[in-house]
Structures are given as structure tokens and as C-alpha cells.
C-alpha atoms as a PDB file:
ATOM      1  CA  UNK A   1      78.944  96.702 142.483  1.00  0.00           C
ATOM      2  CA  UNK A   2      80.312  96.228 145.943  1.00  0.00           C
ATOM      3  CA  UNK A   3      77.910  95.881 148.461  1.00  0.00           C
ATOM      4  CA  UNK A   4      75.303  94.792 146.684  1.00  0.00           C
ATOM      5  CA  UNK A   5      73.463  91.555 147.315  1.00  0.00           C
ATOM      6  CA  UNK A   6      74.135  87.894 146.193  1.00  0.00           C
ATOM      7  CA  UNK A   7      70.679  86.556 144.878  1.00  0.00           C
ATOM      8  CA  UNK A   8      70.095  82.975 145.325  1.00  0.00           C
ATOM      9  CA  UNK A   9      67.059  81.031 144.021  1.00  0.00           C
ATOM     10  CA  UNK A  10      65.920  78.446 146.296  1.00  0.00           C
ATOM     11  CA  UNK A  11      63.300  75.619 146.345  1.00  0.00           C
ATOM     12  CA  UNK A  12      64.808  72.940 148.873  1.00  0.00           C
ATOM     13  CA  UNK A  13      66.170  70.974 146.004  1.00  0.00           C
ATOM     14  CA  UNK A  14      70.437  69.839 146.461  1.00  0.00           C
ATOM     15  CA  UNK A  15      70.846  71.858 143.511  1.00  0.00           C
ATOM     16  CA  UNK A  16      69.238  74.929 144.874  1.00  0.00           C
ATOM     17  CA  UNK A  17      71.780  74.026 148.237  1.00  0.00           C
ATOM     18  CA  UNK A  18      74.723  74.071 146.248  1.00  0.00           C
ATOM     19  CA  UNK A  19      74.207  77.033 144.849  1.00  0.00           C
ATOM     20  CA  UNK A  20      73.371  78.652 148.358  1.00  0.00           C
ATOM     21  CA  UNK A  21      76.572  77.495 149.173  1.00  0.00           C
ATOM     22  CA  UNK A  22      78.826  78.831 146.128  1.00  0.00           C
ATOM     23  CA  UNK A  23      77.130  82.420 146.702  1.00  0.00           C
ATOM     24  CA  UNK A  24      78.046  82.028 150.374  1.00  0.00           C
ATOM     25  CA  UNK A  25      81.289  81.554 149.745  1.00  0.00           C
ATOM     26  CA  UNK A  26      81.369  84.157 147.094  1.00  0.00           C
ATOM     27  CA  UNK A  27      79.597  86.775 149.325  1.00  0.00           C
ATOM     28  CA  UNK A  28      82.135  86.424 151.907  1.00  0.00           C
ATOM     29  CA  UNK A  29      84.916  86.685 149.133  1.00  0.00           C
ATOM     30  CA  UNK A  30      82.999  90.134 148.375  1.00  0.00           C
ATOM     31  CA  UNK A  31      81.962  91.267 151.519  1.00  0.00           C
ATOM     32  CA  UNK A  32      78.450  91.364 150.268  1.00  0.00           C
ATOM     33  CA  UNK A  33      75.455  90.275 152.123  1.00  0.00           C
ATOM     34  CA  UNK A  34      73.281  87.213 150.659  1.00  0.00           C
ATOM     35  CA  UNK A  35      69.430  87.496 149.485  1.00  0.00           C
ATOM     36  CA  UNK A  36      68.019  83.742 149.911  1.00  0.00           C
ATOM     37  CA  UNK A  37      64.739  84.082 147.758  1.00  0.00           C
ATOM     38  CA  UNK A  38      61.866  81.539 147.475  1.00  0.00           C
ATOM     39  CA  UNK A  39      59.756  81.821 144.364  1.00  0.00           C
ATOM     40  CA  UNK A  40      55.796  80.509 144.869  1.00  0.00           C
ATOM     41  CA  UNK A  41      54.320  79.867 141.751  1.00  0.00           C
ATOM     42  CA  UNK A  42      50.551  80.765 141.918  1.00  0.00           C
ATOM     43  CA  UNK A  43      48.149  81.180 138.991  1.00  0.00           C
ATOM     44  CA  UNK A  44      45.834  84.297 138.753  1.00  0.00           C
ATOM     45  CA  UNK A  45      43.032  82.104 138.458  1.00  0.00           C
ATOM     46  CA  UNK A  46      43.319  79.215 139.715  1.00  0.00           C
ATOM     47  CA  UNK A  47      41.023  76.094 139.702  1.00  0.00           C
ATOM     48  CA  UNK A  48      37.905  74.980 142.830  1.00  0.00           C
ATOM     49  CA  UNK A  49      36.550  77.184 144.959  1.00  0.00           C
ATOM     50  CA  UNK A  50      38.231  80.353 146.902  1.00  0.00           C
ATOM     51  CA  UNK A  51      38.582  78.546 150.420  1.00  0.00           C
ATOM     52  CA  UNK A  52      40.156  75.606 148.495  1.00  0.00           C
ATOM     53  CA  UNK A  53      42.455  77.686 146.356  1.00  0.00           C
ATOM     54  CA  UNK A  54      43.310  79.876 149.488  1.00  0.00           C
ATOM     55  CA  UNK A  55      44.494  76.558 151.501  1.00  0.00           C
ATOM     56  CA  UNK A  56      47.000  75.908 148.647  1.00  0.00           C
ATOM     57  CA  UNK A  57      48.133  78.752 148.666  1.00  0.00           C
ATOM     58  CA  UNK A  58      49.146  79.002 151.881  1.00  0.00           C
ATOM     59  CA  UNK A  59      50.676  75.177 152.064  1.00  0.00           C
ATOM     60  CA  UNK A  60      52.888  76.645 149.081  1.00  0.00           C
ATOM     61  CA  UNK A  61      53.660  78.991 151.110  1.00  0.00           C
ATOM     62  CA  UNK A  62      54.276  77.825 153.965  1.00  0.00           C
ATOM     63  CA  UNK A  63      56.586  75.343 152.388  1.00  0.00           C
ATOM     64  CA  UNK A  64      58.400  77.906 150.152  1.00  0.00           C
ATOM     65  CA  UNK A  65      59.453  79.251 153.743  1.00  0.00           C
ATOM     66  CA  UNK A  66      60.410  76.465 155.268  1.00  0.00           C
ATOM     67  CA  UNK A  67      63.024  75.787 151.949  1.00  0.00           C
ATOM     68  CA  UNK A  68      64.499  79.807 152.469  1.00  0.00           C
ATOM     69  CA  UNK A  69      65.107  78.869 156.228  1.00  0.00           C
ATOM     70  CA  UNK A  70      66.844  75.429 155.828  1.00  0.00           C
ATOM     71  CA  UNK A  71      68.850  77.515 152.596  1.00  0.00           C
ATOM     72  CA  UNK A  72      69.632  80.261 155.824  1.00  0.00           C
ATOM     73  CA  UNK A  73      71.209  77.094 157.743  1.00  0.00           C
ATOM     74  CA  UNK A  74      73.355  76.369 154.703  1.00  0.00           C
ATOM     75  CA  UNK A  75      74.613  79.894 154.293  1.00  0.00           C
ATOM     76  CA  UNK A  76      75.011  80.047 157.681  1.00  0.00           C
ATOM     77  CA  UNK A  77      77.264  76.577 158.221  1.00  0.00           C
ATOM     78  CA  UNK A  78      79.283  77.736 154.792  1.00  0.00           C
ATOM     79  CA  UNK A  79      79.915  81.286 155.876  1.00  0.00           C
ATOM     80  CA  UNK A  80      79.017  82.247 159.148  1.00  0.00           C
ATOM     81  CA  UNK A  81      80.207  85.986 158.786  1.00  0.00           C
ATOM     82  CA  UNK A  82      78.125  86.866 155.914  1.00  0.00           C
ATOM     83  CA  UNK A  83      74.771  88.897 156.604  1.00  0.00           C
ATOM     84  CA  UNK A  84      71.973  86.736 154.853  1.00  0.00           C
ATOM     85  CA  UNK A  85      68.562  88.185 154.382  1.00  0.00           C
ATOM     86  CA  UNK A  86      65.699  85.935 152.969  1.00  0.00           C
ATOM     87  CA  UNK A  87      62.058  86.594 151.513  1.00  0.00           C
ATOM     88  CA  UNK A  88      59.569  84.505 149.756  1.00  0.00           C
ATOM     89  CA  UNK A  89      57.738  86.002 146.848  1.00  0.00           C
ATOM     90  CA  UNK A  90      54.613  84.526 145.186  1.00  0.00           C
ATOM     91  CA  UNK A  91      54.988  84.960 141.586  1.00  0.00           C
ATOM     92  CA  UNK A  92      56.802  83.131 138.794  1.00  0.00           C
ATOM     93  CA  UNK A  93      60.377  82.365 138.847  1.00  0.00           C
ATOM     94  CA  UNK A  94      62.036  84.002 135.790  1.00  0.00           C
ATOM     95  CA  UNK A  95      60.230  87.239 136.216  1.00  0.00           C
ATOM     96  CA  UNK A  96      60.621  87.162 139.631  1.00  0.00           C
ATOM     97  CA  UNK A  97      64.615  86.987 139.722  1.00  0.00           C
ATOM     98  CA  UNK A  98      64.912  88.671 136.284  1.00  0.00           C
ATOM     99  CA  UNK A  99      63.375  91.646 138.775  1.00  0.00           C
ATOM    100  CA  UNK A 100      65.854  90.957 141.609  1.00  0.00           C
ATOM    101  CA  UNK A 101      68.826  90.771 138.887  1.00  0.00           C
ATOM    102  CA  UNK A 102      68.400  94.945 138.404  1.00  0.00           C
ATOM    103  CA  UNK A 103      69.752  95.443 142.012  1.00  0.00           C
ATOM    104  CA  UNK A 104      72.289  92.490 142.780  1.00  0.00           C
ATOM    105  CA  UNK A 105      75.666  91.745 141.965  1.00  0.00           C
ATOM    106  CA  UNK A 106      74.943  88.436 141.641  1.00  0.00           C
ATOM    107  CA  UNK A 107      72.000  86.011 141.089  1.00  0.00           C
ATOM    108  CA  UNK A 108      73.028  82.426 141.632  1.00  0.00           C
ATOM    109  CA  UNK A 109      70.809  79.594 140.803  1.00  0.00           C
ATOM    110  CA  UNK A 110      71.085  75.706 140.714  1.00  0.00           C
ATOM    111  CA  UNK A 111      71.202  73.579 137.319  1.00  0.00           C
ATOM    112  CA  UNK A 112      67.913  71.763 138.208  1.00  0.00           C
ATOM    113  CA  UNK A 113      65.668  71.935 140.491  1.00  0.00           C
ATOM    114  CA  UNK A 114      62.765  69.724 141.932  1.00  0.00           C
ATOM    115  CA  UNK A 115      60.346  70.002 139.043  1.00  0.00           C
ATOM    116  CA  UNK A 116      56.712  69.906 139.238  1.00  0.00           C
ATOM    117  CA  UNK A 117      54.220  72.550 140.595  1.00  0.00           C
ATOM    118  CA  UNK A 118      56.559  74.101 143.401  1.00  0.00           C
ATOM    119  CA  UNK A 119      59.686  72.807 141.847  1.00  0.00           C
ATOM    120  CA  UNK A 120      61.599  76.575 141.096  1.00  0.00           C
ATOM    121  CA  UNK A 121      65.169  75.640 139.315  1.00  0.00           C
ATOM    122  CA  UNK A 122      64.133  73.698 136.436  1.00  0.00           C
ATOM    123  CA  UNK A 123      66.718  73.941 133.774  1.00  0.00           C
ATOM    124  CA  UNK A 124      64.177  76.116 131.491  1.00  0.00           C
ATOM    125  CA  UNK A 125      64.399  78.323 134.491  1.00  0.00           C
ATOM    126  CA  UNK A 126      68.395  78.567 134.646  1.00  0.00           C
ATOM    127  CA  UNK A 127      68.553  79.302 130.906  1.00  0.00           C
ATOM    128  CA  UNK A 128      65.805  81.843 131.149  1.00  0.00           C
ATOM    129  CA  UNK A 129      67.247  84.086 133.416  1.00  0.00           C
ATOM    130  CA  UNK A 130      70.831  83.454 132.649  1.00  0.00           C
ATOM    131  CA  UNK A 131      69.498  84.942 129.175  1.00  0.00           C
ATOM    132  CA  UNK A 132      67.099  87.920 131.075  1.00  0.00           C
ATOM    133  CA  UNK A 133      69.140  88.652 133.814  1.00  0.00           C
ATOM    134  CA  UNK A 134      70.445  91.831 134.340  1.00  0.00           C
ATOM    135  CA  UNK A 135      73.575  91.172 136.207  1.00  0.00           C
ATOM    136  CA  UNK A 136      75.515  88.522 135.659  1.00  0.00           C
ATOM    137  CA  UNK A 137      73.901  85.048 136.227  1.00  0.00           C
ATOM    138  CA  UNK A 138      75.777  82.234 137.722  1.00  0.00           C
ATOM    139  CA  UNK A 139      74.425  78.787 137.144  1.00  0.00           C
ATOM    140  CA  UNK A 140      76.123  76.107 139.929  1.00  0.00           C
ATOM    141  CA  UNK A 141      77.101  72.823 138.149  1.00  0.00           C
ATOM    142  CA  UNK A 142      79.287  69.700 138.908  1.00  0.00           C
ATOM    143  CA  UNK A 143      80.529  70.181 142.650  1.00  0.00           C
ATOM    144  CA  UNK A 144      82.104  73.465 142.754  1.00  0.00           C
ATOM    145  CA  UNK A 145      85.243  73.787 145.514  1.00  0.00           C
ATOM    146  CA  UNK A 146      83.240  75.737 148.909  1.00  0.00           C
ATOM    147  CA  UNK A 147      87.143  77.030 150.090  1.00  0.00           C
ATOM    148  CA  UNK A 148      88.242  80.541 149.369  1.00  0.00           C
ATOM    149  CA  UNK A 149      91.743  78.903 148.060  1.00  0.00           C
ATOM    150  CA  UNK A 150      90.506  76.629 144.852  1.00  0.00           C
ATOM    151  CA  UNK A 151      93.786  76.751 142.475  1.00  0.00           C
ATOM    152  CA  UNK A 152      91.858  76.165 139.640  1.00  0.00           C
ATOM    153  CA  UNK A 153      91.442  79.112 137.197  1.00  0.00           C
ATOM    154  CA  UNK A 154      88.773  80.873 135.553  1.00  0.00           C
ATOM    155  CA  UNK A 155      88.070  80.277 132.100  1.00  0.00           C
ATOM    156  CA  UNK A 156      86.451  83.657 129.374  1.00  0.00           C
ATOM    157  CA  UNK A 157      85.431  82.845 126.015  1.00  0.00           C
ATOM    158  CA  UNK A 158      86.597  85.842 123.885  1.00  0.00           C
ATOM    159  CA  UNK A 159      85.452  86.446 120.529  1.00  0.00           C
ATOM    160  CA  UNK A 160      86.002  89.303 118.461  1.00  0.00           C
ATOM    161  CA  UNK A 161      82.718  91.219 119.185  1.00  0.00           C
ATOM    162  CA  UNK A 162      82.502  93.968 122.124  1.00  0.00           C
ATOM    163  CA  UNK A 163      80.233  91.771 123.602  1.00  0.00           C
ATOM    164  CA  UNK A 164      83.001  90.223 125.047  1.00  0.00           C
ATOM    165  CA  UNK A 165      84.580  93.064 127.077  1.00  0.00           C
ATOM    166  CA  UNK A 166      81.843  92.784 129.940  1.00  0.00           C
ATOM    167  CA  UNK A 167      82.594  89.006 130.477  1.00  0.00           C
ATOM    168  CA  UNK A 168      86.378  89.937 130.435  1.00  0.00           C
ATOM    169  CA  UNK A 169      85.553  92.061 132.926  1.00  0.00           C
ATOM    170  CA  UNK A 170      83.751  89.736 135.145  1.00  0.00           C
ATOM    171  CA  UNK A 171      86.436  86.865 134.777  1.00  0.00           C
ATOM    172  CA  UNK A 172      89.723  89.213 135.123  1.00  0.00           C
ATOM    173  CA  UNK A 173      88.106  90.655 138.539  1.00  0.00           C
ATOM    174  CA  UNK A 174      86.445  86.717 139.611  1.00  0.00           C
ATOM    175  CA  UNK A 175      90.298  85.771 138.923  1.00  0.00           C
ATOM    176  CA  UNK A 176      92.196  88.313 140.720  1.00  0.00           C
ATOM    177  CA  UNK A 177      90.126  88.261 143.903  1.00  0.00           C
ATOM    178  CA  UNK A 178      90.740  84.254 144.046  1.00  0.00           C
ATOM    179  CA  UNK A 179      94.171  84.953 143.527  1.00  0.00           C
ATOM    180  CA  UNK A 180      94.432  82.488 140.386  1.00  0.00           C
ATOM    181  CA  UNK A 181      95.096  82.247 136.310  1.00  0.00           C
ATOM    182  CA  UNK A 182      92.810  83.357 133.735  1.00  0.00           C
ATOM    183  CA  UNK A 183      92.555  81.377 130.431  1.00  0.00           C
ATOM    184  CA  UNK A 184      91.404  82.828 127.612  1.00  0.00           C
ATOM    185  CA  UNK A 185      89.930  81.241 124.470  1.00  0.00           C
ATOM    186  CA  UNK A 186      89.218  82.346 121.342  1.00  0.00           C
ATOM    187  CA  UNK A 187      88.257  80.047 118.938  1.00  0.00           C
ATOM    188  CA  UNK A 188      87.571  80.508 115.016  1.00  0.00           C
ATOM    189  CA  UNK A 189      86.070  77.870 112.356  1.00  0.00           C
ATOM    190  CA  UNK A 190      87.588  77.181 109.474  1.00  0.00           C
ATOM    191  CA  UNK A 191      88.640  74.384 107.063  1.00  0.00           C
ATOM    192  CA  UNK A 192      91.817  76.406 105.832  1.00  0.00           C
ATOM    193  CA  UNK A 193      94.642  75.660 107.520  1.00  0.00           C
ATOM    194  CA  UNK A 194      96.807  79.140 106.806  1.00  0.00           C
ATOM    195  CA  UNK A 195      99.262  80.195 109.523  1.00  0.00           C
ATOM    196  CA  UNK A 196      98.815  83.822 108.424  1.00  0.00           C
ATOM    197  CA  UNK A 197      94.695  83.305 109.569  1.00  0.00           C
ATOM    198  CA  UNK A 198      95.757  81.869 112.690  1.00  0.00           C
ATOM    199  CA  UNK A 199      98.408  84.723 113.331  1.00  0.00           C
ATOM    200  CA  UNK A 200      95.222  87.142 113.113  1.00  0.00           C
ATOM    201  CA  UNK A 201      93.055  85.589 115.308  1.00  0.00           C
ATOM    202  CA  UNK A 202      96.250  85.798 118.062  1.00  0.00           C
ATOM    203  CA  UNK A 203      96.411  89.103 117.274  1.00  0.00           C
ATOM    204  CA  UNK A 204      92.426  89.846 117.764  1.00  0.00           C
ATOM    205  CA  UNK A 205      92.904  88.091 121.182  1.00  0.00           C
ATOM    206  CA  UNK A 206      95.953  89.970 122.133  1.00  0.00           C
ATOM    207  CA  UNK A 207      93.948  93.211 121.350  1.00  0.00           C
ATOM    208  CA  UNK A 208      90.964  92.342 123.169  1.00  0.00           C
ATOM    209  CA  UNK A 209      92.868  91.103 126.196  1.00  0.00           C
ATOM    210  CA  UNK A 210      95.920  94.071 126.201  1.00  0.00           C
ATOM    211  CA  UNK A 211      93.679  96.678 128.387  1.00  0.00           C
ATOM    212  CA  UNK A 212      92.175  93.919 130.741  1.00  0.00           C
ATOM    213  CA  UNK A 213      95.901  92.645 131.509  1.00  0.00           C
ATOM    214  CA  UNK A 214      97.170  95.924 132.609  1.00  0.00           C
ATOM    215  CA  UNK A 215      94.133  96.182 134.684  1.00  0.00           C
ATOM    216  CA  UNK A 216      94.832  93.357 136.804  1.00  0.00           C
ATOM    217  CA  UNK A 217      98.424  93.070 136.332  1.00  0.00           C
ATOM    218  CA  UNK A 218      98.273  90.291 139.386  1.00  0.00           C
ATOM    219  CA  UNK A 219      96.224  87.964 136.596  1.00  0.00           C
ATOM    220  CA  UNK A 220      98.458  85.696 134.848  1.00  0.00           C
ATOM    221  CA  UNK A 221      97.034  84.664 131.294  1.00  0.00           C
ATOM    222  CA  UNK A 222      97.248  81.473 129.411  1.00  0.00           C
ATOM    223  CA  UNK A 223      95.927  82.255 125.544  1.00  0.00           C
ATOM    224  CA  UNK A 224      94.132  79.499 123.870  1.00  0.00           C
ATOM    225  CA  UNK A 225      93.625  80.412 120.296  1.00  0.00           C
ATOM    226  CA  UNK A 226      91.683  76.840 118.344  1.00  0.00           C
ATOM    227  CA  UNK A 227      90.448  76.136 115.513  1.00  0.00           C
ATOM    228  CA  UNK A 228      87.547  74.540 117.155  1.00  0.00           C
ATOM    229  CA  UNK A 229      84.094  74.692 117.829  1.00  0.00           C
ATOM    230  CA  UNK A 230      83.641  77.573 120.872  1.00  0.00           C
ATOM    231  CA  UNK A 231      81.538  74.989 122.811  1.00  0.00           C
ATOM    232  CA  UNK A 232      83.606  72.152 122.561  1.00  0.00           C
ATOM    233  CA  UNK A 233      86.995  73.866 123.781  1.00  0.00           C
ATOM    234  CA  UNK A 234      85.406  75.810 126.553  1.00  0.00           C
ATOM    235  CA  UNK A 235      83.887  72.490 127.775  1.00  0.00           C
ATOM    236  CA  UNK A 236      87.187  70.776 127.562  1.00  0.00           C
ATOM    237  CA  UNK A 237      88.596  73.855 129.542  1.00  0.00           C
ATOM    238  CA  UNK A 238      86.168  74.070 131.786  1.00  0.00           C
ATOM    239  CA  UNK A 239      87.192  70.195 133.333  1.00  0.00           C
ATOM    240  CA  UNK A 240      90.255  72.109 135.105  1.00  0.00           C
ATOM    241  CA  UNK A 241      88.226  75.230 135.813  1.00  0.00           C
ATOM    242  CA  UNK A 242      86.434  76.952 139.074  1.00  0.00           C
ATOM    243  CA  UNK A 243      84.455  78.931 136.765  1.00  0.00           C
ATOM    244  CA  UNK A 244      83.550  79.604 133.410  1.00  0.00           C
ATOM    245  CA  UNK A 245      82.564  82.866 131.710  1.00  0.00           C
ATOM    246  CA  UNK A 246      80.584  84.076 128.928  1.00  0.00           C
ATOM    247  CA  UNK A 247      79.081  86.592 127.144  1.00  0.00           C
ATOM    248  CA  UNK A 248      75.210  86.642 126.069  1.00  0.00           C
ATOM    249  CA  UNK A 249      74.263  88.761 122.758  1.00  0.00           C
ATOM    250  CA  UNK A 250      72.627  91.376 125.336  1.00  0.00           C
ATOM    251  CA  UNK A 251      69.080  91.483 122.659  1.00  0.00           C
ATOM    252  CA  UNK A 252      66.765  89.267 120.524  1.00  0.00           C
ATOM    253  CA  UNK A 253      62.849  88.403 121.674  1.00  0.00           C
ATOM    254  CA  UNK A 254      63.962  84.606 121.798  1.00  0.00           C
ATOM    255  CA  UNK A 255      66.064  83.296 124.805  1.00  0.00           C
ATOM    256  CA  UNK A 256      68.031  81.143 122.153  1.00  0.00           C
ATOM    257  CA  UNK A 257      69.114  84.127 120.141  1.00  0.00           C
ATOM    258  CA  UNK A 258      69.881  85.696 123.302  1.00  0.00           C
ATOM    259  CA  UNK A 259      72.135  83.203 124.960  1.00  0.00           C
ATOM    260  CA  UNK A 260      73.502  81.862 121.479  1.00  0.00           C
ATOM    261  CA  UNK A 261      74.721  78.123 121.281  1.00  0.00           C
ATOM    262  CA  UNK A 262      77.344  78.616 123.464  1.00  0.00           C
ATOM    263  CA  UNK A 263      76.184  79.405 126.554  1.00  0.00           C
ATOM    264  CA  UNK A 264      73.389  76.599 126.268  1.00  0.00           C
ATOM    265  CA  UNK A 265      76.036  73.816 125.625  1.00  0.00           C
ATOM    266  CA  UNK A 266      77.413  75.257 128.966  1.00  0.00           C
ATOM    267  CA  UNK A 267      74.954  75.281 130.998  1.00  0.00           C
ATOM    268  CA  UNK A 268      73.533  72.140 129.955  1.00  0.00           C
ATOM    269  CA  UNK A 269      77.228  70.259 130.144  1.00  0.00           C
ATOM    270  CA  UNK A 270      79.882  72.517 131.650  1.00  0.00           C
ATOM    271  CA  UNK A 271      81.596  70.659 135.129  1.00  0.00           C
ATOM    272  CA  UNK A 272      81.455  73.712 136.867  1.00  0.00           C
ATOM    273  CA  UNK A 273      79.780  76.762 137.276  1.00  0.00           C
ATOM    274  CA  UNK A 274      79.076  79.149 134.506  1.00  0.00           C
ATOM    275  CA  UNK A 275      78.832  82.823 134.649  1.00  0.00           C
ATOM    276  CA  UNK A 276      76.460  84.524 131.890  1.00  0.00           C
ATOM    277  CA  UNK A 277      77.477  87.649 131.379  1.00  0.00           C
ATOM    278  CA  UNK A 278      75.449  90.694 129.695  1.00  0.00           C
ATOM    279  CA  UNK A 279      77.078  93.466 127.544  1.00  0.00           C
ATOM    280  CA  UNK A 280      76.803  96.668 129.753  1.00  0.00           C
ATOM    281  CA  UNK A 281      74.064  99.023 127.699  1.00  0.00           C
ATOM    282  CA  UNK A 282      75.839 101.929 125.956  1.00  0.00           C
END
């Protein structure tokens, strides 16, 4: 994946700004350049006549551009090394990115955006893509660190499916290049309370984590095995975290089915940002 470009969604909202500024940062961790793009909403048919219709259309626009060059001036303030490239596409947003998500390493988007006609990072617009995207999607939430030397670690949710292995990929490497701890958490549900049922859900973590650790041998691991909901302890995790990682179910025609529970309660509450994280196709 290295060299390939940091997506960012932008549509002048804070939001969208923050997240310009967590990929800039993350770009320069990478060396990868930065791909500021401004999504313009515009109907097929659209209402009044064609001179009318053709005005709006260029106001939109117009102002779409003017929101990718202030988002340049962010990048640029954040991390003035990184390359930054910027385009504004008319279109809609999901589709849009979901199509820029098949050749980055990254898209980044913010948790909400301005709403309305040329609003672009609405929250139904975060959890569409974070369920669509291709590469992993990072939604920015709560006021994520812009230094490269946060000592906060990166928190996986593991569970005992192989969906699992691409977003221990993502958060061993995310850990290892920031130099901190990786915390693992498996939870399970269940109103027995049997130390020989807990002893095999350590041992399903252990298994799932054994390859990953001698990997990145540089990653220190703290298990967290609970008898707990999944959201709820990856929340409470998450409020000592830099990032937060999971795993989508990769299929299903609904975004719900595709995201699963989990990674809504994330990105609807999580303190920091979350990383969505596909299973890689066989």
C-alpha cells in the first residue's frame, strides 16, 4: 500500500478540517501524498429552467472549490512536507469516495458534516462508506492528537471469525509505525460464569494474535478478554486510545448487516477515531 494516496472528504465543515488534519499527519507518517476531494451533489434532473439550473451548478461549484483550497491550507499548516493534490467531483458522496477507496490507502472522513444540500459528511455518509469502502475507512472523532508522538495506543476488536485478521493487520502496522501498545479485545456473552469458557476464549485470542505478534515483534500487547458486550468495552477502551480498529462483515446488500452493531456504536460514540476495516477478498 505504500505510496498510495490518503483520501479525504471535504465540505468546509470543522469536522471535514479535522479530518484533513489527521490524514496529514498520517500521510507524512507514511510518506504518502494526500488527495483533498470535494463532492458536489447535483441531480440528473434537476428543477427550473437550464440557465437557472446551470447557475447553481456552478455556485456549487464554485464553492465546493473554494472548501478543497482552504482544506489545502490545513494540510499544508499540519504537514508542510506532504505532496497534497485536490479535485472536486460533481456526483454523490458515497459513490463518489466508495470509487476513490479502490486506489487509496486511506479514505478519511469527518463524523458530521454541514448538512443540507452541499453539506458532504453527514453521519449517513460516514457509515455508508465506512461500510462500502474498499480500503480501510477512517472516521475522525473527539479531537484526535495532530503530533507524530501520541503515547496512546491503538485499540483491535478481535473475535473469533477471519474477518478479524485484516483489522489485526491494520492496527499491528498503525501501532508499530507510532511506536506504541496494541490492546486487544475479545469479548464473549454469556450468563455462565465457568473459568474453563473463559480459559477458551484466551486461548482463541492467543491464536488469533500469535502470527501478528511475531510480525511486529516491536508491538507490545495488552489482552483484554470480557465478558461484555463488544461495543461497550471497545468504547470504554477507546477513552485512552489514538485509534480504534474494526472489522466489517466484508458482504450483505444492507449497510447495517455490513458494518454489524459494532462498528455503528463506534462511529456514532467512540472518542477517537475509528478505523473500519474490510476482510481482504480471497
Amino acid at each position: 500500500m505504500a505510496g498510495r494516496n490518503i483520501v479525504v472528504g471535504v465540505d468546509g465543515s470543522d469536522s471535514a478540517l479535522a479530518a484533513v488534519r489527521w490524514a496529514a499527519v498520517e500521510a507524512r507518517r507514511w510518506r504518502s501524498p494526500v488527495r483533498l476531494v470535494g463532492v458536489c451533489p447535483w441531480p440528473d434532473h434537476h428543477f427550473g429552467g437550464e440557465a437557472l439550473g446551470l447557475d447553481y451548478r456552478q455556485a456549487f461549484v464554485r464553492i465546493a472549490r473554494e472548501q478543497v483550497e482552504a482544506a489545502v491550507e490545513v494540510a499544508a499548516a499540519t504537514a508542510p512536507s506532504v505532496e497534497v493534490h485536490r479535485q472536486v467531483i460533481v456526483g454523490y458522496p458515497v459513490p463518489v469516495l466508495a470509487a476513490e477507496s479502490k486506489r487509496a490507502r486511506l479514505v478519511v472522513l469527518g463524523d458530521r458534516g454541514l448538512g443540507g444540500v452541499t453539506g458532504l459528511l453527514v453521519g449517513s455518509v460516514a457509515v455508508g462508506l465506512a461500510a462500502r469502502g474498499v480500503c480501510p475507512v477512517v472516521v475522525v472523532r473527539g479531537e484526535p492528537p495532530v503530533a507524530l508522538d501520541s503515547p496512546l495506543p491503538v485499540v483491535v476488536g478481535v473475535d473469533g471469525a477471519e474477518r478479524s485478521e485484516a483489522a489485526l493487520a491494520f492496527g499491528f502496522e498503525a501501532a508499530s509505525a507510532r511506536g506504541v501498545p496494541l490492546v486487544a479485545v475479545h469479548t464473549w456473552r454469556d450468563d455462565r460464569i465457568d473459568p474453563i469458557f473463559e480459559d477458551w476464549e484466551r486461548r482463541v485470542l492467543a491464536e488469533r494474535l500469535a502470527g501478528w505478534s511475531e510480525k511486529y515483534p516491536d508491538v507490545a500487547v495488552r489482552r483484554v478478554v470480557s465478558r461484555d458486550g463488544p461495543a461497550h468495552r471497545l468504547l470504554a477502551e477507546a477513552e485512552r486510545a489514538q485509534l480504534v480498529v474494526v472489522g466489517s462483515h466484508g458482504r450483505g446488500d444492507f449497510t447495517g448487516l455490513v458494518l454489524g452493531s459494532v462498528g455503528h456504536a463506534l462511529l456514532h460514540r467512540a472518542p477517537c477515531p475509528v478505523a473500519v476495516v474490510r476482510p481482504e477478498k480471497p
